[in-house]
PDB file of N, CA and C in Angstrom:
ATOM      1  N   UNK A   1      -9.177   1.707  22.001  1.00  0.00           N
ATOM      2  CA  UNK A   1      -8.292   2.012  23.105  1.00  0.00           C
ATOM      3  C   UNK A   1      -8.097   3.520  23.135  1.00  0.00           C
ATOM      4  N   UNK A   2      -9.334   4.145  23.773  1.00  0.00           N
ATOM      5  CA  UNK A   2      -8.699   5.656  23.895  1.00  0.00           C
ATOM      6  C   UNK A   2      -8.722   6.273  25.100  1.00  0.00           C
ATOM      7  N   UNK A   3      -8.324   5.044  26.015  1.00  0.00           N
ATOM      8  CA  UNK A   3      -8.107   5.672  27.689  1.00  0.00           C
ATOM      9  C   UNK A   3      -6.492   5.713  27.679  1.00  0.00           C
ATOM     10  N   UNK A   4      -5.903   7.077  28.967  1.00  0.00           N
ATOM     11  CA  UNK A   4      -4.703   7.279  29.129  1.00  0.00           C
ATOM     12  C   UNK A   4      -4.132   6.011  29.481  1.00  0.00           C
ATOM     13  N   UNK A   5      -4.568   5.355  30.460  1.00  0.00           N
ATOM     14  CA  UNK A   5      -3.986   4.398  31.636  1.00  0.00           C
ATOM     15  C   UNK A   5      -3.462   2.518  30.536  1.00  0.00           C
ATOM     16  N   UNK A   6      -4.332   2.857  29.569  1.00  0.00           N
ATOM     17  CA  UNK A   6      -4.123   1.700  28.297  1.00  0.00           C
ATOM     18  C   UNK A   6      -2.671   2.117  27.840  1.00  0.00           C
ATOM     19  N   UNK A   7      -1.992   2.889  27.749  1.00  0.00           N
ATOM     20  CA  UNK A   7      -0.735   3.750  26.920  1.00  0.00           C
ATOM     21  C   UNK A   7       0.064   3.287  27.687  1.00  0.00           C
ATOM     22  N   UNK A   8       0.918   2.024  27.855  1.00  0.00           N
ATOM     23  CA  UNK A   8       1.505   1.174  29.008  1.00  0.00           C
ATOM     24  C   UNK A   8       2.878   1.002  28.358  1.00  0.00           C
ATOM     25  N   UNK A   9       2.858   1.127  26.868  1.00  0.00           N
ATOM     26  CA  UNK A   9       4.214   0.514  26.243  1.00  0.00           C
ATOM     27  C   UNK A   9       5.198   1.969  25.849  1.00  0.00           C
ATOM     28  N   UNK A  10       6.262   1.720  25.979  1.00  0.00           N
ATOM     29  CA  UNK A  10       7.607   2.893  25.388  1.00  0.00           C
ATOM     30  C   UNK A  10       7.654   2.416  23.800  1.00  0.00           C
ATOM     31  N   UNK A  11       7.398   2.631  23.066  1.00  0.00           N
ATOM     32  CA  UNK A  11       7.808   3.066  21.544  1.00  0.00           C
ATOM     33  C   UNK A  11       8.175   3.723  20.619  1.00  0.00           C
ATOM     34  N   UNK A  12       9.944   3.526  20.335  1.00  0.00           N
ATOM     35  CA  UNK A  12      10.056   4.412  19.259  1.00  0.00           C
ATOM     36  C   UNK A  12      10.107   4.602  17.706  1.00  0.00           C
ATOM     37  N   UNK A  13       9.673   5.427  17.212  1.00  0.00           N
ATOM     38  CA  UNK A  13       9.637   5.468  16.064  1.00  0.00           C
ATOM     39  C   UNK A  13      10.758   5.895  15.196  1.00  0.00           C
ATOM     40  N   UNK A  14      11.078   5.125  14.090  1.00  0.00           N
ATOM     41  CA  UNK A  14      12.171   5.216  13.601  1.00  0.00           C
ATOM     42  C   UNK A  14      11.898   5.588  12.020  1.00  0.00           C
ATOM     43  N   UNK A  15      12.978   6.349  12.157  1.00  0.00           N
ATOM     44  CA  UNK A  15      12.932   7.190  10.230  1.00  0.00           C
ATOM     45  C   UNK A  15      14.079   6.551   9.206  1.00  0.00           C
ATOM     46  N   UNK A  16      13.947   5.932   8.015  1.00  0.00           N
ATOM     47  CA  UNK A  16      15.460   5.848   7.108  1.00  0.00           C
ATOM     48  C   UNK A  16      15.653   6.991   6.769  1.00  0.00           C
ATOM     49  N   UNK A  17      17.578   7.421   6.981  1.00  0.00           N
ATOM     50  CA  UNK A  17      18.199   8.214   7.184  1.00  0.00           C
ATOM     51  C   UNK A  17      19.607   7.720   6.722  1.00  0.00           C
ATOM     52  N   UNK A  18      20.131   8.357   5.436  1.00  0.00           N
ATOM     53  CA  UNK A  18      21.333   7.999   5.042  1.00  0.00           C
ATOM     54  C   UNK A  18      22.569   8.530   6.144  1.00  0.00           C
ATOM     55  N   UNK A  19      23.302   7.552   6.767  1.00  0.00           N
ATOM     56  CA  UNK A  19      24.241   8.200   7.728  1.00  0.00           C
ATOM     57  C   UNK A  19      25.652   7.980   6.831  1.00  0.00           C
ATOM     58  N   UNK A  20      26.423   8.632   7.564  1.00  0.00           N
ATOM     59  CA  UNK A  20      28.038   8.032   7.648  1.00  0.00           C
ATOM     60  C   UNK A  20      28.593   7.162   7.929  1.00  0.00           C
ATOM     61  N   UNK A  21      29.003   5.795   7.188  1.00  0.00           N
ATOM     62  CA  UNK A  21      29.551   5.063   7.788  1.00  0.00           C
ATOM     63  C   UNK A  21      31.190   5.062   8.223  1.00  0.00           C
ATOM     64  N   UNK A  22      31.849   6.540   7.992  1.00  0.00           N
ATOM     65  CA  UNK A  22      32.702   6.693   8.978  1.00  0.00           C
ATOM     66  C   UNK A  22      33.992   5.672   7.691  1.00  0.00           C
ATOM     67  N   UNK A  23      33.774   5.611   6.374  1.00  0.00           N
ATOM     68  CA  UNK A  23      34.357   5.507   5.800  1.00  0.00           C
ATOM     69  C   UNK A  23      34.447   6.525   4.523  1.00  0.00           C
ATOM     70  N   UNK A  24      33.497   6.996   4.740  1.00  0.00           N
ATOM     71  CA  UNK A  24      33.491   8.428   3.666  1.00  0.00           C
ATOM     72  C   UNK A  24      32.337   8.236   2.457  1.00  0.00           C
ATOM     73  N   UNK A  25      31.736   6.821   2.920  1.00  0.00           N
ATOM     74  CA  UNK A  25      30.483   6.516   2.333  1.00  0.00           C
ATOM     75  C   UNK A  25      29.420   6.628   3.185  1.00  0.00           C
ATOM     76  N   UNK A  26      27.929   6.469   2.851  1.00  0.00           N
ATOM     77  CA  UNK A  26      27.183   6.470   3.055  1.00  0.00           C
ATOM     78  C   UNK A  26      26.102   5.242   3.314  1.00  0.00           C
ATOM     79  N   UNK A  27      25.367   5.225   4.012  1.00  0.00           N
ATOM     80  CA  UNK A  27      24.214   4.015   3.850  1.00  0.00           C
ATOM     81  C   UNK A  27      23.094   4.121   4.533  1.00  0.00           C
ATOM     82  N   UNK A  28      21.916   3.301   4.283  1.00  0.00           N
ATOM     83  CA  UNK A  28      20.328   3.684   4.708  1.00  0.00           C
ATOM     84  C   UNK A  28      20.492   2.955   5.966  1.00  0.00           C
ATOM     85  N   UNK A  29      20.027   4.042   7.171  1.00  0.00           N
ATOM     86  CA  UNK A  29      19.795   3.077   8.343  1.00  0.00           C
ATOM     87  C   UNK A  29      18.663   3.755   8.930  1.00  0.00           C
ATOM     88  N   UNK A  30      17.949   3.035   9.906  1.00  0.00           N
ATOM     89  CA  UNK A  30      16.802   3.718  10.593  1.00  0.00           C
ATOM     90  C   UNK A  30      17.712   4.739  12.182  1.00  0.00           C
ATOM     91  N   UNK A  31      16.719   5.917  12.088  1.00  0.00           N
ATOM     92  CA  UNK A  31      17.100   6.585  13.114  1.00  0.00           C
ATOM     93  C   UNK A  31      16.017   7.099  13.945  1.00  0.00           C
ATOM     94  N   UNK A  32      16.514   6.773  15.086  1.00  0.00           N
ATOM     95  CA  UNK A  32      15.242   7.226  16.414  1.00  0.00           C
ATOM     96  C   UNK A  32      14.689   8.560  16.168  1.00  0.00           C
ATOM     97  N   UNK A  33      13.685   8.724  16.123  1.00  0.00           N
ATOM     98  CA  UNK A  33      12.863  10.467  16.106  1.00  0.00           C
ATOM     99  C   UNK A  33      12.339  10.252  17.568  1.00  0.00           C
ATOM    100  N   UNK A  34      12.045   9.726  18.003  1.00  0.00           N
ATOM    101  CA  UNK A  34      11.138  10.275  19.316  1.00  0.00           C
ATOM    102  C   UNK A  34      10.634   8.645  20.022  1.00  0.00           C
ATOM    103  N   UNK A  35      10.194   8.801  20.865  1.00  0.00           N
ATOM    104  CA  UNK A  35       9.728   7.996  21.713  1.00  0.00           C
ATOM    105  C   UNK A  35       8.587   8.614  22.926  1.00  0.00           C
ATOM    106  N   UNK A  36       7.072   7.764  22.334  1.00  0.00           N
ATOM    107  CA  UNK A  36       6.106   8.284  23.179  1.00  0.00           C
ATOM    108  C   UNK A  36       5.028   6.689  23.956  1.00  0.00           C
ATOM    109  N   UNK A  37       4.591   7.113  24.363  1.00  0.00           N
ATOM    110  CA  UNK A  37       3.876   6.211  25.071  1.00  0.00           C
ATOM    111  C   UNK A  37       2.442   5.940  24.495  1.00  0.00           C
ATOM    112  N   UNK A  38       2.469   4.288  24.495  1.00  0.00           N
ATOM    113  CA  UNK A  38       1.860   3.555  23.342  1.00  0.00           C
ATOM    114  C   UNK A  38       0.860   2.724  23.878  1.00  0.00           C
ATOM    115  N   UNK A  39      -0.389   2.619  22.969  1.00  0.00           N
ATOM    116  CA  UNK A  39      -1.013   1.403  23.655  1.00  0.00           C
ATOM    117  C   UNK A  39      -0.733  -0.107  22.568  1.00  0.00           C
ATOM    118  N   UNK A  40      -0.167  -1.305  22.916  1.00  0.00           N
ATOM    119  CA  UNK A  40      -0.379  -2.027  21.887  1.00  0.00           C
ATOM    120  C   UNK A  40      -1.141  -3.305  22.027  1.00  0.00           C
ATOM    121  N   UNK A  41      -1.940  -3.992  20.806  1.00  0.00           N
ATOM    122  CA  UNK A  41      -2.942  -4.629  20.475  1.00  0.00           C
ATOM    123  C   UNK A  41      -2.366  -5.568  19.671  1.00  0.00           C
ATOM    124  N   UNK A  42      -2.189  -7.220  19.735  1.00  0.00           N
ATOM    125  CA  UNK A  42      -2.085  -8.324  19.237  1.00  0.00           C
ATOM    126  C   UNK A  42      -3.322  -8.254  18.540  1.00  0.00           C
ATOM    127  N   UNK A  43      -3.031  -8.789  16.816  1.00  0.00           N
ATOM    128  CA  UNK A  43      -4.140  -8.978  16.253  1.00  0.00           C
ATOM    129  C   UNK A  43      -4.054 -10.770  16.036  1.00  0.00           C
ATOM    130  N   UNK A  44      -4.770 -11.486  15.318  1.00  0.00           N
ATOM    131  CA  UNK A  44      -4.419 -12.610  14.510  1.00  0.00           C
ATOM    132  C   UNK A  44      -3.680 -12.646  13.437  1.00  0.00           C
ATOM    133  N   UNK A  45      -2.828 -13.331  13.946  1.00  0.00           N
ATOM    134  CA  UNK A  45      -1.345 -13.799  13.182  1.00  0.00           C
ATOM    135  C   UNK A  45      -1.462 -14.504  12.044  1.00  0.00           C
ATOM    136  N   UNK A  46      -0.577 -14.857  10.797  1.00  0.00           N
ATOM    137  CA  UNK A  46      -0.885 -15.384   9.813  1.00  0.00           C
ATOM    138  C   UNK A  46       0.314 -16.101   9.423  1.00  0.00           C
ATOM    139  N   UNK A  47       0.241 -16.690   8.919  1.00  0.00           N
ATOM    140  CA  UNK A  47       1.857 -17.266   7.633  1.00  0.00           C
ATOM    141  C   UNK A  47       1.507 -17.522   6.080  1.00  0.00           C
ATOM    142  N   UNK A  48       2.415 -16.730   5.781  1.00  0.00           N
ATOM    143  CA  UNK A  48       2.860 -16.851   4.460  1.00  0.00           C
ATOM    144  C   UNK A  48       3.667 -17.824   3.808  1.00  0.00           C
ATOM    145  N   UNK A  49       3.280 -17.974   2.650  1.00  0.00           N
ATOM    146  CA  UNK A  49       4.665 -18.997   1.694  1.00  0.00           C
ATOM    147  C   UNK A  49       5.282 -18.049   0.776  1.00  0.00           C
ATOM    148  N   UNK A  50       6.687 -18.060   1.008  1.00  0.00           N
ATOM    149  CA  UNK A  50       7.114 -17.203  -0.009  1.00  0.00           C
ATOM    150  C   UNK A  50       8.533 -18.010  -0.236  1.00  0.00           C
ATOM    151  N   UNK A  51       8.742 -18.289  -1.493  1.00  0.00           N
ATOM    152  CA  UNK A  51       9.911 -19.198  -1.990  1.00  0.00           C
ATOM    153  C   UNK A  51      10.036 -20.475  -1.084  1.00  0.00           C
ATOM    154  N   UNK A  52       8.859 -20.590  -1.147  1.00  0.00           N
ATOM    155  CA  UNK A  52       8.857 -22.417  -0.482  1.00  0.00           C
ATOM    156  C   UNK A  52       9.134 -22.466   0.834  1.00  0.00           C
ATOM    157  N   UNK A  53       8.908 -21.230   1.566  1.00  0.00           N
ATOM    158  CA  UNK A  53       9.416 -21.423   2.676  1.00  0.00           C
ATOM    159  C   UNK A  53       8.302 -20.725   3.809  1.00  0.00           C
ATOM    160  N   UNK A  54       7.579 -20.959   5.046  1.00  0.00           N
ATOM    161  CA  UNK A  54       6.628 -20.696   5.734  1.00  0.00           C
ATOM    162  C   UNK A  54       7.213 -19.713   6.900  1.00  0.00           C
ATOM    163  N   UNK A  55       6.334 -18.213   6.531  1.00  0.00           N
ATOM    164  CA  UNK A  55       7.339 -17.421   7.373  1.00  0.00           C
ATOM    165  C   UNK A  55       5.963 -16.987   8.262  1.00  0.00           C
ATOM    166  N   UNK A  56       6.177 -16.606   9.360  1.00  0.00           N
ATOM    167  CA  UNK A  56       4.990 -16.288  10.540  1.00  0.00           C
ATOM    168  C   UNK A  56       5.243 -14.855  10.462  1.00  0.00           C
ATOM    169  N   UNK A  57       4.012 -13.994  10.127  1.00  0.00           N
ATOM    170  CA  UNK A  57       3.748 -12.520  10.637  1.00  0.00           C
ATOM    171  C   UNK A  57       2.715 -12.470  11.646  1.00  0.00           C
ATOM    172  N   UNK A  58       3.052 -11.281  12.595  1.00  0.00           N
ATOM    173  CA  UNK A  58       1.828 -11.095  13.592  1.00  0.00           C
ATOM    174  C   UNK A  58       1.586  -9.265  13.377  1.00  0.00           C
ATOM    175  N   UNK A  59      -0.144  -9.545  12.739  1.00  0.00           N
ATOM    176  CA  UNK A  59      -0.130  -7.943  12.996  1.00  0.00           C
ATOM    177  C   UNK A  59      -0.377  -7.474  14.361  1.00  0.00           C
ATOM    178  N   UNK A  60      -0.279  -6.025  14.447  1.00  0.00           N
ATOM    179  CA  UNK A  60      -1.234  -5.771  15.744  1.00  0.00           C
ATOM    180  C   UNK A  60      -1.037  -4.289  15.705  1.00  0.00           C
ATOM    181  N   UNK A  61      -2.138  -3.969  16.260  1.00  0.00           N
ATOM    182  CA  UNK A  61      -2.769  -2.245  16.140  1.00  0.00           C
ATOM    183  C   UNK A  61      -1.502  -1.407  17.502  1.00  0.00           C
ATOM    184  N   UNK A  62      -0.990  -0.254  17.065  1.00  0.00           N
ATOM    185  CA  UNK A  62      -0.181   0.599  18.148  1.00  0.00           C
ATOM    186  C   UNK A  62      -1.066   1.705  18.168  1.00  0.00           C
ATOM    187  N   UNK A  63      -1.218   1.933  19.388  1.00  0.00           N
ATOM    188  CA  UNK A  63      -2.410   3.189  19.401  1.00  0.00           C
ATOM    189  C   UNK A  63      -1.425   4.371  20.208  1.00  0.00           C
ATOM    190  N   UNK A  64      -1.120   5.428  19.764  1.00  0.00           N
ATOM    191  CA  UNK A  64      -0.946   6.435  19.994  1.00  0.00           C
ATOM    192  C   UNK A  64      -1.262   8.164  19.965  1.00  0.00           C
ATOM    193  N   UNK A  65      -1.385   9.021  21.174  1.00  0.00           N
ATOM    194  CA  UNK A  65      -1.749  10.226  21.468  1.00  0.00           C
ATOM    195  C   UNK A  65      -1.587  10.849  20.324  1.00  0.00           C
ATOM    196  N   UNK A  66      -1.803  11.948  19.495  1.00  0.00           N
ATOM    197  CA  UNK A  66      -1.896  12.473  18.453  1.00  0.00           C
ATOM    198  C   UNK A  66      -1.014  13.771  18.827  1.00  0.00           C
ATOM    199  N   UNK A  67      -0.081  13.958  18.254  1.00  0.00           N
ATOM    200  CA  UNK A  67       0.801  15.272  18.491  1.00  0.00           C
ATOM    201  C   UNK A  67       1.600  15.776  17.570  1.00  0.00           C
ATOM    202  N   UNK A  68       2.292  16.701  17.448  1.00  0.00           N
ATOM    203  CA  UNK A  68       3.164  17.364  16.262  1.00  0.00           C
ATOM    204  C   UNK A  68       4.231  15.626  16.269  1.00  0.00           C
ATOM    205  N   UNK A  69       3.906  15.747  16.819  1.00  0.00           N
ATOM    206  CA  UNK A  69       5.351  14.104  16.405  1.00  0.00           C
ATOM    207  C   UNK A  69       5.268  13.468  16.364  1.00  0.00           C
ATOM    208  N   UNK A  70       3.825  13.091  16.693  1.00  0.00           N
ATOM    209  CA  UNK A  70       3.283  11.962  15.649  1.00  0.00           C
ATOM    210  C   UNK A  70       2.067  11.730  14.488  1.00  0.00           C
ATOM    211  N   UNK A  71       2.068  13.377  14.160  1.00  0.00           N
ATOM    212  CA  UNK A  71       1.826  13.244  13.229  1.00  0.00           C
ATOM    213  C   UNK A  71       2.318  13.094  11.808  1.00  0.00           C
ATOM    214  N   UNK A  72       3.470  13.485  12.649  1.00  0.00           N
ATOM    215  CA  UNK A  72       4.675  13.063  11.360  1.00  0.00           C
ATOM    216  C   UNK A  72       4.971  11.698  11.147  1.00  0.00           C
ATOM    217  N   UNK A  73       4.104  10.678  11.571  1.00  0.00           N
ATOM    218  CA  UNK A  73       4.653   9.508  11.278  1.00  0.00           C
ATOM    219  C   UNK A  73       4.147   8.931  10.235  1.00  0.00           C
ATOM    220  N   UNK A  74       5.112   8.160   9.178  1.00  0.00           N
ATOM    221  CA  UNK A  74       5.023   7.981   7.657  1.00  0.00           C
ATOM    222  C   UNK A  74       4.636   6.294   7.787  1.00  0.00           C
ATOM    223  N   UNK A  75       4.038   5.568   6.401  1.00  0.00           N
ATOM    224  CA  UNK A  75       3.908   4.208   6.773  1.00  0.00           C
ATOM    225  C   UNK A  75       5.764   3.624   6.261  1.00  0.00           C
ATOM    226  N   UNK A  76       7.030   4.471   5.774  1.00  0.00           N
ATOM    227  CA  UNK A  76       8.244   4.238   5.647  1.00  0.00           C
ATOM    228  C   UNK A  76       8.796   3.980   6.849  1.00  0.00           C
ATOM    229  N   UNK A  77       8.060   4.566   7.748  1.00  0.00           N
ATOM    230  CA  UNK A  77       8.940   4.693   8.795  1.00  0.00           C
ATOM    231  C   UNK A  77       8.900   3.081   9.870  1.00  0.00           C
ATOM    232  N   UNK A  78       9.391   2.848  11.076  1.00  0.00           N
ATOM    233  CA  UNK A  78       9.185   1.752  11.865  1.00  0.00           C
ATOM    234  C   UNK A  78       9.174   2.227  13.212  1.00  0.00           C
ATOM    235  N   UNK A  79       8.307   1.271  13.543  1.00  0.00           N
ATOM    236  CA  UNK A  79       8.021   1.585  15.280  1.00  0.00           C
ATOM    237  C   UNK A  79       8.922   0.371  15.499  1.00  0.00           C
ATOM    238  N   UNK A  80       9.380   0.682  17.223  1.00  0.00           N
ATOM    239  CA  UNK A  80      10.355   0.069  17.846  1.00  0.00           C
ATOM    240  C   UNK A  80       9.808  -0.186  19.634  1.00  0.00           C
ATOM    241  N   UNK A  81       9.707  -1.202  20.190  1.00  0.00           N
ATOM    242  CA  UNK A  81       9.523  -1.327  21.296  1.00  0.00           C
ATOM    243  C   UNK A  81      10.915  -1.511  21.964  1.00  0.00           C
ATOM    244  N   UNK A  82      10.642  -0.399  23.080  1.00  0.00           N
ATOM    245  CA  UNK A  82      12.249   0.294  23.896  1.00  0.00           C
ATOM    246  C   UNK A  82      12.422  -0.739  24.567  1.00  0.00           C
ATOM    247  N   UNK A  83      11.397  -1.585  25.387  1.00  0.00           N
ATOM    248  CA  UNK A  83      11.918  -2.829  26.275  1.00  0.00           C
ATOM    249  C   UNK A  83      12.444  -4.448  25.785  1.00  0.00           C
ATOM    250  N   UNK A  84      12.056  -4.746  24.574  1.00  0.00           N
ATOM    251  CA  UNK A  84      11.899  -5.874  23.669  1.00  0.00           C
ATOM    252  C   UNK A  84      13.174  -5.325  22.625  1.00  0.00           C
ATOM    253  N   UNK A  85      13.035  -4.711  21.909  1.00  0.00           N
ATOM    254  CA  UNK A  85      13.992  -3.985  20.727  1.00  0.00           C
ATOM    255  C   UNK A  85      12.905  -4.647  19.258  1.00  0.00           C
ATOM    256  N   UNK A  86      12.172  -5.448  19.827  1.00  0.00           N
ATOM    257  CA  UNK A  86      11.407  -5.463  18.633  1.00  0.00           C
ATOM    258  C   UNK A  86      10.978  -4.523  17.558  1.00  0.00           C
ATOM    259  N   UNK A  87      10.935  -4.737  16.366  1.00  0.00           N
ATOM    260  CA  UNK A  87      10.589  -3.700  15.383  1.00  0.00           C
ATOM    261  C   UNK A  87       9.661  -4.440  14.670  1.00  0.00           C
ATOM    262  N   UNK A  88       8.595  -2.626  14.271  1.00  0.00           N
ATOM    263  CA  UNK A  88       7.270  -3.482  13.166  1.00  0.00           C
ATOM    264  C   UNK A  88       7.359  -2.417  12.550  1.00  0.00           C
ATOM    265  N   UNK A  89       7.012  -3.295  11.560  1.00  0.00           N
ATOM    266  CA  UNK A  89       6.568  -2.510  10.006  1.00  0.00           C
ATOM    267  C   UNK A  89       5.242  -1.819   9.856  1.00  0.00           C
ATOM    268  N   UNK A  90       5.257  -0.208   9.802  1.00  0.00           N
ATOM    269  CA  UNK A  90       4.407   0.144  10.140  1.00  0.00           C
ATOM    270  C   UNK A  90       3.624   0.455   8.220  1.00  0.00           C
ATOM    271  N   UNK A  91       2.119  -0.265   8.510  1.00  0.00           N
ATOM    272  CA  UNK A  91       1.510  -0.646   7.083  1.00  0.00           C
ATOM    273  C   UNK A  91       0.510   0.157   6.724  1.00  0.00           C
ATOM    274  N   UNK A  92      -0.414   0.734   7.982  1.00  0.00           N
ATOM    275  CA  UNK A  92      -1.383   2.353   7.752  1.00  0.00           C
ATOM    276  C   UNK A  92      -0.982   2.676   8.840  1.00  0.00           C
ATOM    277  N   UNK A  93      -1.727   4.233   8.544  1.00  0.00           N
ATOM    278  CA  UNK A  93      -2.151   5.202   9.874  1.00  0.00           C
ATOM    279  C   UNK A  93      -3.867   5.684   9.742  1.00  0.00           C
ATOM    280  N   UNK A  94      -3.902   5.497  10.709  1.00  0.00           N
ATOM    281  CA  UNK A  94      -5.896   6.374  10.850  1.00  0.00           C
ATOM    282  C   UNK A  94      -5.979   6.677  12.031  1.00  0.00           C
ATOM    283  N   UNK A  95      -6.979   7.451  12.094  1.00  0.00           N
ATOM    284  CA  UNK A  95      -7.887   8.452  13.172  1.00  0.00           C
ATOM    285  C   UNK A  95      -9.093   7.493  13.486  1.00  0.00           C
ATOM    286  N   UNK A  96      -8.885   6.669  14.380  1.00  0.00           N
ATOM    287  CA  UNK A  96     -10.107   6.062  14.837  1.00  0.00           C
ATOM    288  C   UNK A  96     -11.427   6.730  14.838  1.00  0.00           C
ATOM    289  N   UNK A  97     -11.106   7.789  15.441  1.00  0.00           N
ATOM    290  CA  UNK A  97     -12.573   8.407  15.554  1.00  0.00           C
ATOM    291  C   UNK A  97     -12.445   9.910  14.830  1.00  0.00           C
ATOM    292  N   UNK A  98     -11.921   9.862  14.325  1.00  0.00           N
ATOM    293  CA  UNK A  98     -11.911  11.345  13.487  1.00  0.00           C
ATOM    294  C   UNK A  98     -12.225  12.776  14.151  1.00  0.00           C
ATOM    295  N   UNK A  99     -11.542  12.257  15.300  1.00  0.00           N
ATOM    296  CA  UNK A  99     -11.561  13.601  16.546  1.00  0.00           C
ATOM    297  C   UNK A  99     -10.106  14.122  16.479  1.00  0.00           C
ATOM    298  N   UNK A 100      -9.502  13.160  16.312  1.00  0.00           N
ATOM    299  CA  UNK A 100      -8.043  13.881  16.090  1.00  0.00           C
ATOM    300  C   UNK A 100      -7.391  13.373  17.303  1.00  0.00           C
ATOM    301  N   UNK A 101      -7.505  12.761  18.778  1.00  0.00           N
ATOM    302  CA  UNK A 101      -6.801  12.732  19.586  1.00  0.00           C
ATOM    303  C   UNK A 101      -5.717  11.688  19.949  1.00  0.00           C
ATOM    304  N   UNK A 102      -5.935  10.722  19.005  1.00  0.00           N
ATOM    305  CA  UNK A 102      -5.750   9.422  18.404  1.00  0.00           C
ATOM    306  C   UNK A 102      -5.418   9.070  17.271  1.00  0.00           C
ATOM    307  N   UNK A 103      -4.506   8.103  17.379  1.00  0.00           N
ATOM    308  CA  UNK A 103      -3.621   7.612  15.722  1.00  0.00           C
ATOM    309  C   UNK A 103      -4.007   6.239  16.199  1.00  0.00           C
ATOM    310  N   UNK A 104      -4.241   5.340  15.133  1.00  0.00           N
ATOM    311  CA  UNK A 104      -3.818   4.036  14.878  1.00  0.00           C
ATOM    312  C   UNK A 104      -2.852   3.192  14.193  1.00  0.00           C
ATOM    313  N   UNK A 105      -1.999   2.545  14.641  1.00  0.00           N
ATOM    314  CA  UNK A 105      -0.590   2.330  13.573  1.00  0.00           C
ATOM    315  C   UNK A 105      -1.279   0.915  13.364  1.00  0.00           C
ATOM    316  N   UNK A 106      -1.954   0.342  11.983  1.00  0.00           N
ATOM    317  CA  UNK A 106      -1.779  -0.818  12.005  1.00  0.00           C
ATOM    318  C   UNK A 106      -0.265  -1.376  11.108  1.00  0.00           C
ATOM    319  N   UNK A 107       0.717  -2.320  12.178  1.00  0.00           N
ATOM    320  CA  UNK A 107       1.929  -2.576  12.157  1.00  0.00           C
ATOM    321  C   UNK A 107       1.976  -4.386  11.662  1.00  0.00           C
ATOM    322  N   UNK A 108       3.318  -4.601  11.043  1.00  0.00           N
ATOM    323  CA  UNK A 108       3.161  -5.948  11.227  1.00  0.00           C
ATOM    324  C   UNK A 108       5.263  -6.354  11.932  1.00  0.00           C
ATOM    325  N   UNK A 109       4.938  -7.294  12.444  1.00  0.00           N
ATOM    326  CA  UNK A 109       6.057  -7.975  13.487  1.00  0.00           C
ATOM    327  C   UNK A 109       6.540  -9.361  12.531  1.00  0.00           C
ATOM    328  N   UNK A 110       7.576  -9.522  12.295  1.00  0.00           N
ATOM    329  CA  UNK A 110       7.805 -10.875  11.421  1.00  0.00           C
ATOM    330  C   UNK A 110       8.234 -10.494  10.357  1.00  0.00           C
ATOM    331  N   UNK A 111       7.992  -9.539   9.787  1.00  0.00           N
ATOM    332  CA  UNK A 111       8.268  -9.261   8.108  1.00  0.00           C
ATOM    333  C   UNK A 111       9.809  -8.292   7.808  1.00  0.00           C
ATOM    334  N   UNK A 112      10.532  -8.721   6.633  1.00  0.00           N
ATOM    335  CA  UNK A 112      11.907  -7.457   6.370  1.00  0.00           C
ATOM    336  C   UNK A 112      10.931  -6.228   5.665  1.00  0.00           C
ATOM    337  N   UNK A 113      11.236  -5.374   5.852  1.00  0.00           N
ATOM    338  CA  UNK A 113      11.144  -3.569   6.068  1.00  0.00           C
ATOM    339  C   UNK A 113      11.157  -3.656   4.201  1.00  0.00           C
TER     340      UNK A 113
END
């Protein structure tokens, strides 16, 4: 996916960031860095057993423009779809074609962070 007109989805990417909880403590929450325009890709879905119990993950590839701000994106961090509020766990990053104009987030949907 390395045509403009494919880049159809709003996604933001989110950083853990110890905030204030406004009690004079602290705690880990994710915080918005930016929001750019995304292409995204359903892969084949899977399920796991974990403590006896059958949980459904769906990966799928987020393809995004390559820029100072997103190249800062870490596999800690989480992508966020602005229309859904869905969040994925973002698991690599690569350069499809090793031109640089292009990131690949392979992400997974279903899983805790």
């Amino acid at each position: 996916m390395s045509q403009a007109g494919a880049l159809r989805h709003r996604i933001a990417f989110d950083r853990r960031e110890d905030v204030d909880d406004g009690y004079g403590n602290t705690q880990s929450e994710f915080v918005e860095q930016f929001v750019v325009w995304a292409g995204v890709e359903a892969r084949f879905g899977g399920e796991t057993v974990t403590a006896a119990r059958l949980s459904g993950q769906q990966p799928l590839t987020i393809t995004v423009r390559r820029s100072e701000q997103t190249a800062r994106i870490k596999t800690d961090w989480q992508a966020r779809d602005t229309r859904t509020g869905e969040t994925y766990n973002i698991r690599s990053i690569a350069d499809p074609t090793d031109a640089g104009a292009f990131l690949e987030l392979l992400c997974q949907a279903g899983v805790a962070t």
